[in-house]
Protein backbone atom coordinates (compact mmCIF):
# COMPACT_ATOMS: atom_id res chain seq x y z
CA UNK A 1 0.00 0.00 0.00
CA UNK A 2 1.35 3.24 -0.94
CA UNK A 3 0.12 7.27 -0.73
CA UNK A 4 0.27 9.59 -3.70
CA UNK A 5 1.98 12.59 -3.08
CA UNK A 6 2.70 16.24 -4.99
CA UNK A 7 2.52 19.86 -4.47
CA UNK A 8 0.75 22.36 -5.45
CA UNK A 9 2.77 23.95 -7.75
CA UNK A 10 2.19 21.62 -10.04
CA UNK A 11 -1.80 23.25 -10.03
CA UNK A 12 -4.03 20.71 -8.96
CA UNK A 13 -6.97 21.81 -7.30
CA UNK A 14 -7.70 20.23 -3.61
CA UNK A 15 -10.43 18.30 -5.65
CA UNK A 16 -8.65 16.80 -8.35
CA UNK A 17 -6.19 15.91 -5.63
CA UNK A 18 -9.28 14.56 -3.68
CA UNK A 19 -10.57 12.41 -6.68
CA UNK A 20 -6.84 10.95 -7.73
CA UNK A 21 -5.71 10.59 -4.25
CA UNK A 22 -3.44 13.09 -3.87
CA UNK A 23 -2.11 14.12 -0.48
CA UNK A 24 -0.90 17.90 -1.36
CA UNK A 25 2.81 19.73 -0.36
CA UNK A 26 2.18 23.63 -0.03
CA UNK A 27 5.07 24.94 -1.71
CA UNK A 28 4.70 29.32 -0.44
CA UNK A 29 5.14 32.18 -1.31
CA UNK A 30 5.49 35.51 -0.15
CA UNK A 31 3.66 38.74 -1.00
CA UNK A 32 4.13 42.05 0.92
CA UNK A 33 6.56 40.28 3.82
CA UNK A 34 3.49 38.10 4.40
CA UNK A 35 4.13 34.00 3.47
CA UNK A 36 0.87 32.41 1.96
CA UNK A 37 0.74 28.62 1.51
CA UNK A 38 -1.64 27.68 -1.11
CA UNK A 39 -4.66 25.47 0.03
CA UNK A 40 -3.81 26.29 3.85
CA UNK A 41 -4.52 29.18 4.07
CA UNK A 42 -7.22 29.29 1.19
CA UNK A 43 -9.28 26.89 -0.05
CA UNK A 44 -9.51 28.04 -3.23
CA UNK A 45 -7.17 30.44 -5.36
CA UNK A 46 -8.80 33.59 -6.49
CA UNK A 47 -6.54 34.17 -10.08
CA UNK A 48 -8.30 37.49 -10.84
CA UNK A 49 -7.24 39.07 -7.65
CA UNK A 50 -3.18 37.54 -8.02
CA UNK A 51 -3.25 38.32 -11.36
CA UNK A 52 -4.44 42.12 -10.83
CA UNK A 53 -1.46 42.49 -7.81
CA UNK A 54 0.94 41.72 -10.61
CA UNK A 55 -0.15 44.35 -12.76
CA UNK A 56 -0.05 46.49 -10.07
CA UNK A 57 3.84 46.57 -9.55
CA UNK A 58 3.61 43.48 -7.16
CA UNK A 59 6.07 41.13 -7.27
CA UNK A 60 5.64 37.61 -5.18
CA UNK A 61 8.76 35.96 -3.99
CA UNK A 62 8.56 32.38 -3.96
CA UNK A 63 10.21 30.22 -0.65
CA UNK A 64 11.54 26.92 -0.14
CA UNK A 65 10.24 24.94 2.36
CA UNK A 66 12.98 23.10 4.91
CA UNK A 67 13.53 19.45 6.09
CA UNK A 68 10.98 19.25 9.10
CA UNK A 69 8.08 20.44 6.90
CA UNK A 70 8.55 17.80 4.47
CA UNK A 71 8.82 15.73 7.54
CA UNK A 72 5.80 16.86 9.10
CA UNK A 73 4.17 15.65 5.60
CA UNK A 74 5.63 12.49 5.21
CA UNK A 75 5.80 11.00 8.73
CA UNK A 76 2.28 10.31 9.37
CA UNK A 77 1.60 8.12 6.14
CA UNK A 78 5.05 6.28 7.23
CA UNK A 79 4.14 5.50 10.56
CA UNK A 80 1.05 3.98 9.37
CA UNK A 81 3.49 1.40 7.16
CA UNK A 82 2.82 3.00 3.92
CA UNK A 83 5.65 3.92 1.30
CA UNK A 84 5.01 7.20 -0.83
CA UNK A 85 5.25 8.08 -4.15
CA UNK A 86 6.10 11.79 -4.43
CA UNK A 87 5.27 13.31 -8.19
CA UNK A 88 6.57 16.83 -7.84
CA UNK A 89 7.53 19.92 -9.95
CA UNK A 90 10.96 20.18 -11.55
CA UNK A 91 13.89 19.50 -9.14
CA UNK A 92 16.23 22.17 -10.92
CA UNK A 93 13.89 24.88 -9.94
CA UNK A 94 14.40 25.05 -6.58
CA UNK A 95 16.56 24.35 -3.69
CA UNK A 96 13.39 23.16 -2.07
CA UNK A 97 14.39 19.18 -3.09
CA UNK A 98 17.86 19.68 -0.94
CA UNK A 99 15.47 19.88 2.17
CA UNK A 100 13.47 16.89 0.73
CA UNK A 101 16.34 14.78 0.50
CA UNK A 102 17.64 15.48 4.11
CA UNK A 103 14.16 14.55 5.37
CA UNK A 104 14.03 11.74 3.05
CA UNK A 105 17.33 10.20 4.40
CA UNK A 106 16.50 10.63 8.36
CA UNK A 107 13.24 9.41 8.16
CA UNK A 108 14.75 6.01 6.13
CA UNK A 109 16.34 5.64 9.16
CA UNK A 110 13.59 6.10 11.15
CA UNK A 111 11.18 4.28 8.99
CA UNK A 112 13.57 1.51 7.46
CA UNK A 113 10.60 -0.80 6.26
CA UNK A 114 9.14 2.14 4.40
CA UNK A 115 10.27 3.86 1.19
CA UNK A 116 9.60 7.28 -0.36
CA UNK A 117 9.93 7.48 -4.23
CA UNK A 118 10.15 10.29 -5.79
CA UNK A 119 9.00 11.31 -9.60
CA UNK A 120 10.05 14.86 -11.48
CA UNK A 121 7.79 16.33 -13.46
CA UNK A 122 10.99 18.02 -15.04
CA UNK A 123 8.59 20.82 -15.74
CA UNK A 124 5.92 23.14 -13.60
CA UNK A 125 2.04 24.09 -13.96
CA UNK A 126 0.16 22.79 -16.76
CA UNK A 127 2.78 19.96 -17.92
CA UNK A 128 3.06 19.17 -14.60
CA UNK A 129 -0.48 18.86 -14.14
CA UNK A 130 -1.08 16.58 -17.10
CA UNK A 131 1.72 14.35 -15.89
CA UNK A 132 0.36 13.99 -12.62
CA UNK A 133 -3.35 13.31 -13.44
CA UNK A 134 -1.66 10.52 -16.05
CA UNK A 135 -0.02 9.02 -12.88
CA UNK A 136 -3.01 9.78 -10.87
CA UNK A 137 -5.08 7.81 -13.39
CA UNK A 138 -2.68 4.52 -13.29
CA UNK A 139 -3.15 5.04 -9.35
CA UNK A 140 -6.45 4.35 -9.81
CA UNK A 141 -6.69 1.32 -11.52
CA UNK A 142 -3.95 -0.05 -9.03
CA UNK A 143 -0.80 0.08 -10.95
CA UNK A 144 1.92 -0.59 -8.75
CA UNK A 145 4.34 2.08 -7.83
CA UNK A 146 7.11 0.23 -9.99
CA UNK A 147 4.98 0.36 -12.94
CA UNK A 148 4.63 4.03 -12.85
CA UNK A 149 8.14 4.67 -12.48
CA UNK A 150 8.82 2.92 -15.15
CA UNK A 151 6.01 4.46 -16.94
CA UNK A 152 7.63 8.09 -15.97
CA UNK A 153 11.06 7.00 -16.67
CA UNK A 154 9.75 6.70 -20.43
CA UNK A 155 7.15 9.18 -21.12
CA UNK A 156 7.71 12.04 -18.75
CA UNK A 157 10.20 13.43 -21.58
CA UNK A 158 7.61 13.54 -24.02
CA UNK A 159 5.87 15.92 -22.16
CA UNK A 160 6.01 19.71 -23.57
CA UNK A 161 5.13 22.89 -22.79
CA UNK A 162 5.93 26.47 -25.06
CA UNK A 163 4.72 29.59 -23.53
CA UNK A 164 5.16 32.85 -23.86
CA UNK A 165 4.79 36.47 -21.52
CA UNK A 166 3.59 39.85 -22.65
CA UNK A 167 6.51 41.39 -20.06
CA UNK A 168 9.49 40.59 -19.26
CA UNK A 169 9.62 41.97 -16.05
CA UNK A 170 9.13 38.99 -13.95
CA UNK A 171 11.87 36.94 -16.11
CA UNK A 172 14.26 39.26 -15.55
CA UNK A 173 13.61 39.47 -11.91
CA UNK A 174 13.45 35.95 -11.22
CA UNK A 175 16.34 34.95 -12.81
CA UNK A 176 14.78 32.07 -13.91
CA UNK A 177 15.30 31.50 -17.33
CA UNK A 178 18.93 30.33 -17.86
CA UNK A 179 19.63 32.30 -21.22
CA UNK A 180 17.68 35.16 -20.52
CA UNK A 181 19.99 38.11 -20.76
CA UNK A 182 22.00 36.18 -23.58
CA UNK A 183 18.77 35.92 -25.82
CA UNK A 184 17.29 39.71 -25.33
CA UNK A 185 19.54 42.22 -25.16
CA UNK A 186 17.96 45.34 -25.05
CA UNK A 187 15.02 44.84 -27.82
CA UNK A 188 11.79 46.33 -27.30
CA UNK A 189 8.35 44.38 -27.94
CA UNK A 190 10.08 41.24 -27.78
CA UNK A 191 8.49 38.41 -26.51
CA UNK A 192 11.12 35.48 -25.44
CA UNK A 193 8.97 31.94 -26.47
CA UNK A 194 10.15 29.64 -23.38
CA UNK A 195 10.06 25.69 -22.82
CA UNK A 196 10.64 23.61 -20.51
CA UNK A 197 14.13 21.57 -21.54
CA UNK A 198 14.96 17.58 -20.27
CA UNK A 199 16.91 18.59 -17.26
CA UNK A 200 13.94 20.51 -16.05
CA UNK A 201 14.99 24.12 -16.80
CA UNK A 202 13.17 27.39 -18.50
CA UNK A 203 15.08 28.15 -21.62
CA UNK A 204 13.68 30.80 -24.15
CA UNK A 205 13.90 28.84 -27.79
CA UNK A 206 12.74 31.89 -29.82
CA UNK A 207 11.61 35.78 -29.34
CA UNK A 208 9.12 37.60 -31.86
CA UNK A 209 8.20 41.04 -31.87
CA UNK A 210 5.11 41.84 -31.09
CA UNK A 211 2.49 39.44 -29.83
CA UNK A 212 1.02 38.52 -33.15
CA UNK A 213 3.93 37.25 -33.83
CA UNK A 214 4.62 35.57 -30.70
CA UNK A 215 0.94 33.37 -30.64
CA UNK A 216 1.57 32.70 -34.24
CA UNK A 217 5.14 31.12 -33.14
CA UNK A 218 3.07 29.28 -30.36
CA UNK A 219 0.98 28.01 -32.88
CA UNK A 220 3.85 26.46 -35.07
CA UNK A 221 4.82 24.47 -32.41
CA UNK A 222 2.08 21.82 -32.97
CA UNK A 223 3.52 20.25 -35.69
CA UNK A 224 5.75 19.41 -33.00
CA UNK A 225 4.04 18.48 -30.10
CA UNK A 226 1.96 15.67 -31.59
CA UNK A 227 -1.54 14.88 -31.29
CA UNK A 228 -2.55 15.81 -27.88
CA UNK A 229 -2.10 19.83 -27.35
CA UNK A 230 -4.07 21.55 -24.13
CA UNK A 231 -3.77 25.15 -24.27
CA UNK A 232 -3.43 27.36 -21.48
CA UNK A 233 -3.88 30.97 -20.53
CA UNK A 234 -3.19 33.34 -17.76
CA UNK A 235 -5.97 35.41 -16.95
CA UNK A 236 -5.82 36.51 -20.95
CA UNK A 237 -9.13 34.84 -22.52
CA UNK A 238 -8.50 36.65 -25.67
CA UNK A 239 -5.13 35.10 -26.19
CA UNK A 240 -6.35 31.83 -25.03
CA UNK A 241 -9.15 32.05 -28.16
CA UNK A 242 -6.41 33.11 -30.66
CA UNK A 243 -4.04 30.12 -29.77
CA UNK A 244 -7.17 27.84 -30.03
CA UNK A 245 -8.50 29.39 -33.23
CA UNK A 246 -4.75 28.88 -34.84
CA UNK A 247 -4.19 25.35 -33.67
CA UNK A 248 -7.92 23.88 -34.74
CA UNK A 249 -7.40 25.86 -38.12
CA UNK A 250 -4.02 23.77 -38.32
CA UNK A 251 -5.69 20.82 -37.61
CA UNK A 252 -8.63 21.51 -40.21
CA UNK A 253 -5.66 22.10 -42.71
CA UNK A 254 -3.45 19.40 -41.84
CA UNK A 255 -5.69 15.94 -40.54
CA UNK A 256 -9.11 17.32 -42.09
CA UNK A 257 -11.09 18.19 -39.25
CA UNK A 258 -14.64 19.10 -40.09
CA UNK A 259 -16.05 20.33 -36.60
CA UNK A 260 -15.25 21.69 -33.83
């Protein structure tokens, strides 16, 4: 018997989580000297509001949680005799995963019948998210925690994501994105198109000027990406109905859709 385990900044809701069996990690973060974890201290996340404090000059810092708190998460579900399988965000974008390993190693010493596995997403948010409902899903029909990781081990690489930002402001604050500076010099209406590479990091591929430009460049990337694309927005329905509009006029093109 094992527990399924991830955090929420891969973006599952406390009901998907609910539904898959997902025990949830709060990974804060802090916004006017004040630390907010996610689905502690809310039950559920109000995007208009974040999304309006970032256009107002707000910038939230993110923070790493230590050793015991991953402790205080784990320990319970080990004392009961149960191993976990941990499916989390990507491990090279934060020294959060230092603290997990500490707590990982005393509690095998604590628990030494007990085992806590670990999966990375290699990515954050939406890719994230589809990975861990795809593992949520083999949790369901009782795979076994080998056969996922043997699953993930394959097909976690697969995975994609290409976004892009209409600043830049945050990406240059957060330091983030490895080639930033290299990539954008000082051009203005450039729009840095950003993936997610196999070692887990943010990496701009391309930059556009304009945004026309930049959605039509988002668009082009699903030739690449295969048949199953899910397209996501950030409190930006307009761009969100562009995307879609491009891609299913692609697909009418290309594989001779007839419908919507």
């Amino acid at each position: 018997m094992y527990i399924l385990f991830t955090d929420t900044d891969v973006d599952l809701t406390p009901k998907e989580a609910q539904y898959y069996g997902y025990k949830m990690i709060s990974m804060p973060y802090i916004i006017d000297d004040k630390e907010i974890k996610p689905y502690e201290d809310f039950e559920e996340f109000d995007y208009k509001s974040f999304y309006n404090l970032l256009r107002s000059g707000v910038l939230p810092k993110t923070c790493a949680i230590n050793s015991e708190e991953y402790k205080r998460y784990f320990e319970p579900y080990l004392k009961q005799g149960k191993d976990i399988l941990y499916v989390h965000f990507s491990k090279a974008m934060s020294g959060t995963f230092n603290a997990m390993n500490i707590a990982i190693e005393e509690l095998k010493e604590l628990y030494p019948n007990q085992t806590i596995y670990t999966i990375d997403t290699k990515a954050i948010t939406i890719c994230s998210n589809n990975i861990v409902k795809e593992i949520g899903d083999m949790y369901l029909q009782g795979k076994s925690i080998d056969e996922i990781i043997k699953w993930a081990d394959k097909e976690v690489d697969h995975f994609a994501t290409y976004f892009y930002a209409d600043t830049l402001d945050f990406f240059k604050l957060s330091g983030r994105v490895s080639n930033f500076s290299a990539i954008m010099g000082n051009l203005f209406g450039v729009h840095p198109i950003i993936t997610m590479t196999q070692d887990g990091k943010m990496v701009s591929v391309n930059k556009c000027k304009g945004k026309t430009k930049s959605l039509q460049k988002l668009v082009d990337y699903v030739e690449e990406l295969g048949e199953d694309i899910e397209v996501l927005f950030a409190d930006e329905e307009k761009v969100n109905r562009i995307i879609d509009l491009g891609i299913r006029e692609y697909y009418r093109e290309t594989r001779g859709w007839k419908n919507d």
